[in-house]
PDB file of N, CA and C in Angstrom:
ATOM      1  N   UNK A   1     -66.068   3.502 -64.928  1.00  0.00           N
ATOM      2  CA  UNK A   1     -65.431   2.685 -63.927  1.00  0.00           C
ATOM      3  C   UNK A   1     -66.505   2.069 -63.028  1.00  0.00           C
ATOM      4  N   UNK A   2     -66.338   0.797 -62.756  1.00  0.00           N
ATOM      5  CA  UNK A   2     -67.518   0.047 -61.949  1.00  0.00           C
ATOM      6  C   UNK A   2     -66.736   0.046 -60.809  1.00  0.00           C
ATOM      7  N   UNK A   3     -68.123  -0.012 -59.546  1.00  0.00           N
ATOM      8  CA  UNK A   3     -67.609   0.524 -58.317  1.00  0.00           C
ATOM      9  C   UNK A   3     -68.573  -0.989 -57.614  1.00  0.00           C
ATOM     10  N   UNK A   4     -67.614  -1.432 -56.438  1.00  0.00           N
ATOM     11  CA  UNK A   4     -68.385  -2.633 -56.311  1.00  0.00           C
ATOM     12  C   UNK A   4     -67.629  -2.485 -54.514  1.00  0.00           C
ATOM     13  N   UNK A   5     -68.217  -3.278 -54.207  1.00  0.00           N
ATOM     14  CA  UNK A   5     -68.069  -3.055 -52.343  1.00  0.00           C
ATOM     15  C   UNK A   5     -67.540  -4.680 -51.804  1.00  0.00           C
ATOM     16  N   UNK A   6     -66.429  -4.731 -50.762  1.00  0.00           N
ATOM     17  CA  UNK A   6     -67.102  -6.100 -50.296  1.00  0.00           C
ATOM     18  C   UNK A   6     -67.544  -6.364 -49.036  1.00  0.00           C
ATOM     19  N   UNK A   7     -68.607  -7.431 -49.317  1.00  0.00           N
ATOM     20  CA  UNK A   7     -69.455  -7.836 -47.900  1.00  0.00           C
ATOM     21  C   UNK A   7     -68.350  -7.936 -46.829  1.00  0.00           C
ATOM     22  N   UNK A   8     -68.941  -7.789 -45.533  1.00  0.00           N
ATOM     23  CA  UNK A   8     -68.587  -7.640 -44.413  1.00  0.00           C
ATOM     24  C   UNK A   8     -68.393  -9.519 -44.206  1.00  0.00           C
ATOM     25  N   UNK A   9     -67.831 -10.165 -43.653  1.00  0.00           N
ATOM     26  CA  UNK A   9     -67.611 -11.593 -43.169  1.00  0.00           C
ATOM     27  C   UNK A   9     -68.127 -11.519 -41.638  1.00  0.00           C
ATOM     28  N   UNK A  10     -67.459 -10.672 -41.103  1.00  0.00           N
ATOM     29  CA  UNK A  10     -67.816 -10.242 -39.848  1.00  0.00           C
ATOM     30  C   UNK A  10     -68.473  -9.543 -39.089  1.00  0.00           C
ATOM     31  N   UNK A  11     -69.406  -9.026 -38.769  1.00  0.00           N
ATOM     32  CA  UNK A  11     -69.401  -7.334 -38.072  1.00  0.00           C
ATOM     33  C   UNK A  11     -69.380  -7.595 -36.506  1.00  0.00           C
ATOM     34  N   UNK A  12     -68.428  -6.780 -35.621  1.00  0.00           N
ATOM     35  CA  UNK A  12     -68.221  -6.840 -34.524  1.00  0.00           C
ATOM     36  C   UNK A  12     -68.852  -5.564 -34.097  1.00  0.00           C
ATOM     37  N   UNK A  13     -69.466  -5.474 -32.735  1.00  0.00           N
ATOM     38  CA  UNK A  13     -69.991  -4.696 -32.000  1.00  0.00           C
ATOM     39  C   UNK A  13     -69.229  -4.563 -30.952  1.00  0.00           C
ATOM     40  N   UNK A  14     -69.280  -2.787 -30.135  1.00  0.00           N
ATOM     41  CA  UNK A  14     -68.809  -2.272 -29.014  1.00  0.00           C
ATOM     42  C   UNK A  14     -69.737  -2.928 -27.841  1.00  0.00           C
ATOM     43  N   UNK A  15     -70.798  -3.456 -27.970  1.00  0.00           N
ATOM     44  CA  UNK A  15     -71.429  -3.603 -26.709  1.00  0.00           C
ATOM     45  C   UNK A  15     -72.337  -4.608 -26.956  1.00  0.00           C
ATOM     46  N   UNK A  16     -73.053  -5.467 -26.110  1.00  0.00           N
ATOM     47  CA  UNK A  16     -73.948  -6.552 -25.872  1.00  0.00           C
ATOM     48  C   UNK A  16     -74.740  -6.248 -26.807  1.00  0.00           C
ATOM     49  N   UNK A  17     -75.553  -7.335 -27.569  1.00  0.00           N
ATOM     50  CA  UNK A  17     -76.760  -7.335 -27.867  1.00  0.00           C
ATOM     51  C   UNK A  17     -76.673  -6.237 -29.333  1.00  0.00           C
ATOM     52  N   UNK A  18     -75.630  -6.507 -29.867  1.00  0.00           N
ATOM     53  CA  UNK A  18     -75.217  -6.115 -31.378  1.00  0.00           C
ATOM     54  C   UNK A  18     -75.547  -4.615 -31.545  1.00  0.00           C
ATOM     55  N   UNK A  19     -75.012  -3.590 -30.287  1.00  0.00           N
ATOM     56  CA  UNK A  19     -75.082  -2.424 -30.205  1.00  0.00           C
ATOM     57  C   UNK A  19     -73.558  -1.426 -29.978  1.00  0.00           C
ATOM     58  N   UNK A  20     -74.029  -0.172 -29.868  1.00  0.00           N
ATOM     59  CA  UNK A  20     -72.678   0.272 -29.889  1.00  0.00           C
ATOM     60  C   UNK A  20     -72.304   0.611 -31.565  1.00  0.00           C
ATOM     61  N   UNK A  21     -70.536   1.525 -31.019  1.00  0.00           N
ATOM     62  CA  UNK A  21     -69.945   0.843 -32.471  1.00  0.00           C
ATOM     63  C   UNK A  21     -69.612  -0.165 -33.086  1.00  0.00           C
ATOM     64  N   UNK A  22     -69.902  -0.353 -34.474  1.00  0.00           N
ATOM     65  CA  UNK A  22     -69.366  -1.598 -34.998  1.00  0.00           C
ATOM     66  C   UNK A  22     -68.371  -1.168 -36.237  1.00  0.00           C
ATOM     67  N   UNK A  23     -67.538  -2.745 -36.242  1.00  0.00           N
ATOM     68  CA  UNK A  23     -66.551  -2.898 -37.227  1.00  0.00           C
ATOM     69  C   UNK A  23     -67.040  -4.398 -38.149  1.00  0.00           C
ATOM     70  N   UNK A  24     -66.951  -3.398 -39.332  1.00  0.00           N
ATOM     71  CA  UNK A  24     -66.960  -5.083 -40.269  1.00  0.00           C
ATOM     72  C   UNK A  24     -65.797  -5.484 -40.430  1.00  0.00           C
ATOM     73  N   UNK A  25     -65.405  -6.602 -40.521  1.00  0.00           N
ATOM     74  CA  UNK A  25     -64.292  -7.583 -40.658  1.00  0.00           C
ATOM     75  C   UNK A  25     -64.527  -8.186 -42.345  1.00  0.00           C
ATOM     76  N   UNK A  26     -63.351  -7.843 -43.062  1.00  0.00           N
ATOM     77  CA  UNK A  26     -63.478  -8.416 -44.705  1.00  0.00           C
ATOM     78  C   UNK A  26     -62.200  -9.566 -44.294  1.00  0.00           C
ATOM     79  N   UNK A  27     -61.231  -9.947 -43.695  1.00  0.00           N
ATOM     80  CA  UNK A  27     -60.127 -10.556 -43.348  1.00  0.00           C
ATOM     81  C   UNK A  27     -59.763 -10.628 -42.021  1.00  0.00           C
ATOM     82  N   UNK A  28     -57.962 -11.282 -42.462  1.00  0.00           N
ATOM     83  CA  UNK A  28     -57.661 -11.507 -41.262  1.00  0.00           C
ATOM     84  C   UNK A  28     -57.012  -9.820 -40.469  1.00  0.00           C
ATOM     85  N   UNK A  29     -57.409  -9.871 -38.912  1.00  0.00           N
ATOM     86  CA  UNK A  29     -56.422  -8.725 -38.819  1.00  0.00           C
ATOM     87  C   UNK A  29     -55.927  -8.703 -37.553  1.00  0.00           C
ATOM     88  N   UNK A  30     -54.834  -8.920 -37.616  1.00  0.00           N
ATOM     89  CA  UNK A  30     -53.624  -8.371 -36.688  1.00  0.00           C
ATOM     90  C   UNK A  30     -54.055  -7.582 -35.353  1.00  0.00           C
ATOM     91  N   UNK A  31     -54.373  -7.175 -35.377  1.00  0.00           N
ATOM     92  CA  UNK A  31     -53.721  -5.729 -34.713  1.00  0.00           C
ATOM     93  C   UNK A  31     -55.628  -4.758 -34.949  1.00  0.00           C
ATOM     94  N   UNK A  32     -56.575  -4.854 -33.879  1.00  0.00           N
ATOM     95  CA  UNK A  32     -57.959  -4.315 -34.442  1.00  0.00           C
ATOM     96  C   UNK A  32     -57.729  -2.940 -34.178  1.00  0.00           C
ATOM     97  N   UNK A  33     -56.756  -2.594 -33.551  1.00  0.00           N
ATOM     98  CA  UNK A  33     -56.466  -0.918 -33.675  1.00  0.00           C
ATOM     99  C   UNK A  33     -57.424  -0.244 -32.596  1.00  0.00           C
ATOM    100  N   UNK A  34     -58.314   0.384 -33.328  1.00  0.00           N
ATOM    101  CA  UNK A  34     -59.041   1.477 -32.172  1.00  0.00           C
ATOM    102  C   UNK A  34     -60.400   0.307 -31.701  1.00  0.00           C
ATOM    103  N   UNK A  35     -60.247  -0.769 -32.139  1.00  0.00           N
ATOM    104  CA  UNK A  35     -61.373  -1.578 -31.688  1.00  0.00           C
ATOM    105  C   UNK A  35     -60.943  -2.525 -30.520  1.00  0.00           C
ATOM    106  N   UNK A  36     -59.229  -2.595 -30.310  1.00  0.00           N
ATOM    107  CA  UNK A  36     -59.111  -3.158 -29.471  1.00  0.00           C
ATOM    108  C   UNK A  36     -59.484  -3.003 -27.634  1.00  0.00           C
ATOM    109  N   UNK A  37     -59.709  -4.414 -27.153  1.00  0.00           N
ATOM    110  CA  UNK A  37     -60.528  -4.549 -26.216  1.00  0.00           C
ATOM    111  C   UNK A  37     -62.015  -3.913 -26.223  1.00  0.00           C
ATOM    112  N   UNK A  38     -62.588  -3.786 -27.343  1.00  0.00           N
ATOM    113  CA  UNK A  38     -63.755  -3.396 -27.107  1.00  0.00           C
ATOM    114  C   UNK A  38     -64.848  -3.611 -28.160  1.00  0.00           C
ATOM    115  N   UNK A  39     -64.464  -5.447 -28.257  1.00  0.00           N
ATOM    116  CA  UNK A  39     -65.788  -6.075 -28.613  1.00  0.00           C
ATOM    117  C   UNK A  39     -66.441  -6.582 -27.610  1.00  0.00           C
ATOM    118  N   UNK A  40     -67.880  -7.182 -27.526  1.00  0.00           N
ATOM    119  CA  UNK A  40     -68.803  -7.806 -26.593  1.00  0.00           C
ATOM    120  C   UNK A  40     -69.622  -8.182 -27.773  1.00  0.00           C
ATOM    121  N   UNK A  41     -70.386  -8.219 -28.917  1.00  0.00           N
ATOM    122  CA  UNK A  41     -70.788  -8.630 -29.422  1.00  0.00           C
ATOM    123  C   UNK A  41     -70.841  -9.134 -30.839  1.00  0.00           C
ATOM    124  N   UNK A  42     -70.935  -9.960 -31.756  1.00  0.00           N
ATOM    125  CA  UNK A  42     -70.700 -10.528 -32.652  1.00  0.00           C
ATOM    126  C   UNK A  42     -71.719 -10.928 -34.019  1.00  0.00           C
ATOM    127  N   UNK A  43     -71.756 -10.739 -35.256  1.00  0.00           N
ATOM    128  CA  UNK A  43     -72.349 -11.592 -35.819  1.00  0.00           C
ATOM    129  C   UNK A  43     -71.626 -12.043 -37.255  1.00  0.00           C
ATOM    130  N   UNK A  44     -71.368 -13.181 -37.675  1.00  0.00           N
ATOM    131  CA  UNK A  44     -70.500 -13.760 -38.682  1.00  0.00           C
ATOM    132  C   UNK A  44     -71.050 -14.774 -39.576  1.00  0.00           C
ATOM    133  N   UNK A  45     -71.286 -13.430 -40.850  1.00  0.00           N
ATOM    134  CA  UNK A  45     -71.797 -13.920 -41.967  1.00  0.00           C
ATOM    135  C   UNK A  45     -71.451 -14.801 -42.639  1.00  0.00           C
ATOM    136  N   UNK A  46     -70.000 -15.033 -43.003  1.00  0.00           N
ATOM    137  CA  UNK A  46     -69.291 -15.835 -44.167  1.00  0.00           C
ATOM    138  C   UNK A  46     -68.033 -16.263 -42.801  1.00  0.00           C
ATOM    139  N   UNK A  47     -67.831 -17.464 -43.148  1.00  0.00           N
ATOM    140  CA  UNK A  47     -66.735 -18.341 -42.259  1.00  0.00           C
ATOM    141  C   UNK A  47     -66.785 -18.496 -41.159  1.00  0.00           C
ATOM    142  N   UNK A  48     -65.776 -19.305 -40.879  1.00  0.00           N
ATOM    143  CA  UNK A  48     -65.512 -19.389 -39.406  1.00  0.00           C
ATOM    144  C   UNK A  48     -64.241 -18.436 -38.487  1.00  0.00           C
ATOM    145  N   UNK A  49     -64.008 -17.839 -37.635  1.00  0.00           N
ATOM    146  CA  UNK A  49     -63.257 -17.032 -37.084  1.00  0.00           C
ATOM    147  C   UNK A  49     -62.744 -17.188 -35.792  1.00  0.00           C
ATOM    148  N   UNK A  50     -61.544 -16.978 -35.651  1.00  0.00           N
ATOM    149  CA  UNK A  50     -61.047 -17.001 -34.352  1.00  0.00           C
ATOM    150  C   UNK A  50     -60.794 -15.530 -33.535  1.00  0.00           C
ATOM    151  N   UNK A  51     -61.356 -15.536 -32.351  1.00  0.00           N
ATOM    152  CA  UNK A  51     -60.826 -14.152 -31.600  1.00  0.00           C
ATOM    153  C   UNK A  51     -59.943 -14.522 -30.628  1.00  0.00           C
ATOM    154  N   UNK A  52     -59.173 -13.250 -30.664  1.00  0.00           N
ATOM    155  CA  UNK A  52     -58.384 -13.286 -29.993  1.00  0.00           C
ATOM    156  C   UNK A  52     -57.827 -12.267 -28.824  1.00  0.00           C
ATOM    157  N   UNK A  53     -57.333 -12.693 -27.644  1.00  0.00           N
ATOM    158  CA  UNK A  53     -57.319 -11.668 -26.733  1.00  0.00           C
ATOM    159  C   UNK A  53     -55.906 -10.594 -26.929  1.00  0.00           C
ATOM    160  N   UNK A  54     -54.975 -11.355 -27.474  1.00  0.00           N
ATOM    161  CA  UNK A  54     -54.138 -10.427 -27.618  1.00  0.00           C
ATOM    162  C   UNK A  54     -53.569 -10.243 -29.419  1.00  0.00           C
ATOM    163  N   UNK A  55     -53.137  -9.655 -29.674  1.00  0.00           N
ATOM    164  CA  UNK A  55     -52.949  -9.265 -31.229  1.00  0.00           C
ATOM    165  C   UNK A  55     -52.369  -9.821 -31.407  1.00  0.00           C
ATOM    166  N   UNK A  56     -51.752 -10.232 -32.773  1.00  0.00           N
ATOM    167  CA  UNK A  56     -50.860 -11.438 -33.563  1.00  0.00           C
ATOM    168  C   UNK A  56     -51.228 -12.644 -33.212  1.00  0.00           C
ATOM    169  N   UNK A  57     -52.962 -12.513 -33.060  1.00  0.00           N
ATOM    170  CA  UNK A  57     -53.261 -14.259 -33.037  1.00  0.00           C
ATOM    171  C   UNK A  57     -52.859 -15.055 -31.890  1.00  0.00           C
ATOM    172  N   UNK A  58     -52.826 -14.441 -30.419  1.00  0.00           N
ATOM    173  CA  UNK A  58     -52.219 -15.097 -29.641  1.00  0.00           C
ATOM    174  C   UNK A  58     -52.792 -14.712 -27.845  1.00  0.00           C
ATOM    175  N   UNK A  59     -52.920 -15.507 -26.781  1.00  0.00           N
ATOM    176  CA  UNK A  59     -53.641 -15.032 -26.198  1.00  0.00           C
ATOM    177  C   UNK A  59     -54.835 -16.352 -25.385  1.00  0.00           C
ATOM    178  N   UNK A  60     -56.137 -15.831 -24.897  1.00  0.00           N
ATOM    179  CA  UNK A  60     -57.035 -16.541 -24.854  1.00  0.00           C
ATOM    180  C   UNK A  60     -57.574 -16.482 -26.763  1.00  0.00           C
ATOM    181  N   UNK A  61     -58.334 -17.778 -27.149  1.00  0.00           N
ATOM    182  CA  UNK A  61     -59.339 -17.935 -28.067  1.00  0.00           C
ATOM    183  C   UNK A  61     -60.746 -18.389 -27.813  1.00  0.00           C
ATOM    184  N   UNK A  62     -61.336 -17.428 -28.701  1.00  0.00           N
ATOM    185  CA  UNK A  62     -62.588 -18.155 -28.886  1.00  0.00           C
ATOM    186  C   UNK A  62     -63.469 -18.350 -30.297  1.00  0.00           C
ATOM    187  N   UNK A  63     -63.715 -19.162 -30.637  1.00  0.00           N
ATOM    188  CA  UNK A  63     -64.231 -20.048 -32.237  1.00  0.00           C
ATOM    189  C   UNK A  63     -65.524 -19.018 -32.378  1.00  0.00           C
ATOM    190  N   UNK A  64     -66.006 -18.324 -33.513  1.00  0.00           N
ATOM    191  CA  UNK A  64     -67.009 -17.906 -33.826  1.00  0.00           C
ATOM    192  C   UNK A  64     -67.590 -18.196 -35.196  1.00  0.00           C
ATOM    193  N   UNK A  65     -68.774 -19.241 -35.480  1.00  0.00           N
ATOM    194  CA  UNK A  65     -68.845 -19.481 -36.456  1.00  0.00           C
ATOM    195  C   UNK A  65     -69.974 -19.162 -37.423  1.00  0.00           C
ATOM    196  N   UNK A  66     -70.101 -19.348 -38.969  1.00  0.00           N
ATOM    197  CA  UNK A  66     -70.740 -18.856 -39.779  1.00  0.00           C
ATOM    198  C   UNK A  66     -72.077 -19.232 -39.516  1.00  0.00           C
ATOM    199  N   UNK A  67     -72.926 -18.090 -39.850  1.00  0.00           N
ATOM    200  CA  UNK A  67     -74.233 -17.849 -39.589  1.00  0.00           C
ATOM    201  C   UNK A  67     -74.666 -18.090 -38.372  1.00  0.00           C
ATOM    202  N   UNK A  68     -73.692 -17.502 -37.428  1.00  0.00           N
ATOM    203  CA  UNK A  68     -74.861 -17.741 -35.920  1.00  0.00           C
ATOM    204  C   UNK A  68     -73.994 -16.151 -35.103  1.00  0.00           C
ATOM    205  N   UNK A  69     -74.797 -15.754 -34.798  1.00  0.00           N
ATOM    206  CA  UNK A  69     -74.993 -14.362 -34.032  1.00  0.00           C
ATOM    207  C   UNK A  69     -74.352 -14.610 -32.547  1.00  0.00           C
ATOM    208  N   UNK A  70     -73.981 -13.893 -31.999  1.00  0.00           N
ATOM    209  CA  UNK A  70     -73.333 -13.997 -30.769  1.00  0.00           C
ATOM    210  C   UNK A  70     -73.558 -12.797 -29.878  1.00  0.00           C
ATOM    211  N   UNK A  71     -74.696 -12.673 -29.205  1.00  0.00           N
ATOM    212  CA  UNK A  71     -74.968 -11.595 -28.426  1.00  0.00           C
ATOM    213  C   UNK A  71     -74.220 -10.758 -27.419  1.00  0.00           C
ATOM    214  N   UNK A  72     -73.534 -12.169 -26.560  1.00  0.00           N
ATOM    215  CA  UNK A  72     -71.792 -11.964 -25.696  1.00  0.00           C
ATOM    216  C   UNK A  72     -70.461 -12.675 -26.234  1.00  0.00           C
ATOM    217  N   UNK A  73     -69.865 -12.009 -25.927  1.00  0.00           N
ATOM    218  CA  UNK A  73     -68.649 -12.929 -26.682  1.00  0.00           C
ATOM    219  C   UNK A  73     -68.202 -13.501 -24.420  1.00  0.00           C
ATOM    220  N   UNK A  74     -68.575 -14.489 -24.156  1.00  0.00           N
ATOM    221  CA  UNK A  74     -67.979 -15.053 -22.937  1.00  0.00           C
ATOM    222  C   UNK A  74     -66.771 -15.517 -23.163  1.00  0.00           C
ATOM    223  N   UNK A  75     -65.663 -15.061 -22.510  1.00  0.00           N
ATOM    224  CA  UNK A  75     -64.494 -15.379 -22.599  1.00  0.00           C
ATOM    225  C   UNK A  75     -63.251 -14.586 -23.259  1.00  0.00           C
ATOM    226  N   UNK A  76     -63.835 -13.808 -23.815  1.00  0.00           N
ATOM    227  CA  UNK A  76     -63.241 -12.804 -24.916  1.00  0.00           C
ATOM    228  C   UNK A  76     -63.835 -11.091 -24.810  1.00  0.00           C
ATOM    229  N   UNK A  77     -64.792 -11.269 -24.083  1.00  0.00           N
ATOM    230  CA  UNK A  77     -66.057  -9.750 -24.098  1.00  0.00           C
ATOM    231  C   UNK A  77     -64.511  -9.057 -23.544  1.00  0.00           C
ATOM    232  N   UNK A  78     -64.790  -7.639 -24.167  1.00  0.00           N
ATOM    233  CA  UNK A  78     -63.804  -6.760 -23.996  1.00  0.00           C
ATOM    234  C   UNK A  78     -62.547  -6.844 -23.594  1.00  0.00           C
ATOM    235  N   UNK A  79     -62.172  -8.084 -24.602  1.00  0.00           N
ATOM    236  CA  UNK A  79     -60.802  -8.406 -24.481  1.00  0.00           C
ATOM    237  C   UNK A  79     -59.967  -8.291 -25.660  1.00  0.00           C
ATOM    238  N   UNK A  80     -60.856  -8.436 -26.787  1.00  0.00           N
ATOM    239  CA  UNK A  80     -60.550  -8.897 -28.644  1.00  0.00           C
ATOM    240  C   UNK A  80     -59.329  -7.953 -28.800  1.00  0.00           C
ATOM    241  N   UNK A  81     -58.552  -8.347 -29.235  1.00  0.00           N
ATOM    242  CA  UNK A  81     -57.190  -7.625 -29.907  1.00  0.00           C
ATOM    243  C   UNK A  81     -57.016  -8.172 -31.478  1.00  0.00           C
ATOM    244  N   UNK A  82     -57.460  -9.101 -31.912  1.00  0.00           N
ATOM    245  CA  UNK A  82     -57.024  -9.688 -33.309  1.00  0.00           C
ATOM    246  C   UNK A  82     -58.050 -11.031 -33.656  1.00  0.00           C
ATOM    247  N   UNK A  83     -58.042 -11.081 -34.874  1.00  0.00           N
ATOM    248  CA  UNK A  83     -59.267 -11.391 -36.009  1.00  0.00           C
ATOM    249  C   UNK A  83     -58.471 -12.432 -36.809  1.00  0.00           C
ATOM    250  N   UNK A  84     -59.257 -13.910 -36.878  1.00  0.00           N
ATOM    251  CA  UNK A  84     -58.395 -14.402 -38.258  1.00  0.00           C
ATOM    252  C   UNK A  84     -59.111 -15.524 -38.427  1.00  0.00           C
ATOM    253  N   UNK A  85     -59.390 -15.983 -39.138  1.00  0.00           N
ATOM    254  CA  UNK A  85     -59.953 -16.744 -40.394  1.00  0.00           C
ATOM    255  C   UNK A  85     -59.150 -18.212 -39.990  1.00  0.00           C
ATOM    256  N   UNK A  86     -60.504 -19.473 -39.767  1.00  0.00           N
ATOM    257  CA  UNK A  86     -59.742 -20.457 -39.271  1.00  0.00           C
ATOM    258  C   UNK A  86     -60.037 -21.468 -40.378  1.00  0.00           C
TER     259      UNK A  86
END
């Protein structure tokens, strides 16, 4: 049986400056669960992404796009509730 992984699109950080815990993001998601309100930092490998302050995509937004790193998320820092693919 072949065993194969998939890349992260996303990885979100607990704290400034791509520290802390992190979550990789493979999709869209709803609802970040135990990550909610507690991103501040960002980096997004593959696509473009929308955050969001409250879950189900709704809320303040802010655009995060492919291949550029985001040290603060301004506007969104420890607010993120939901993840989705724009």
């Amino acid at each position: 049986m072949a065993s194969w992984s998939v890349s992260p699109k996303v990885t979100l950080f607990e704290k400034p400056n791509f520290s802390g815990r992190l979550l990789h993001v493979h999709m869209d998601m709803p609802d970040l669960k135990s990550f909610d309100n507690s991103v501040s930092s960002a980096i997004v490998h593959e696509g473009d992404w929308a955050l969001y302050s409250e879950i189900k995509y709704s809320g303040k937004r802010m655009i995060i796009v492919e291949g550029h790193s985001y040290s603060t998320l301004d506007g969104v820092d420890n607010q993120t509730s939901s993840i989705c693919r724009v």
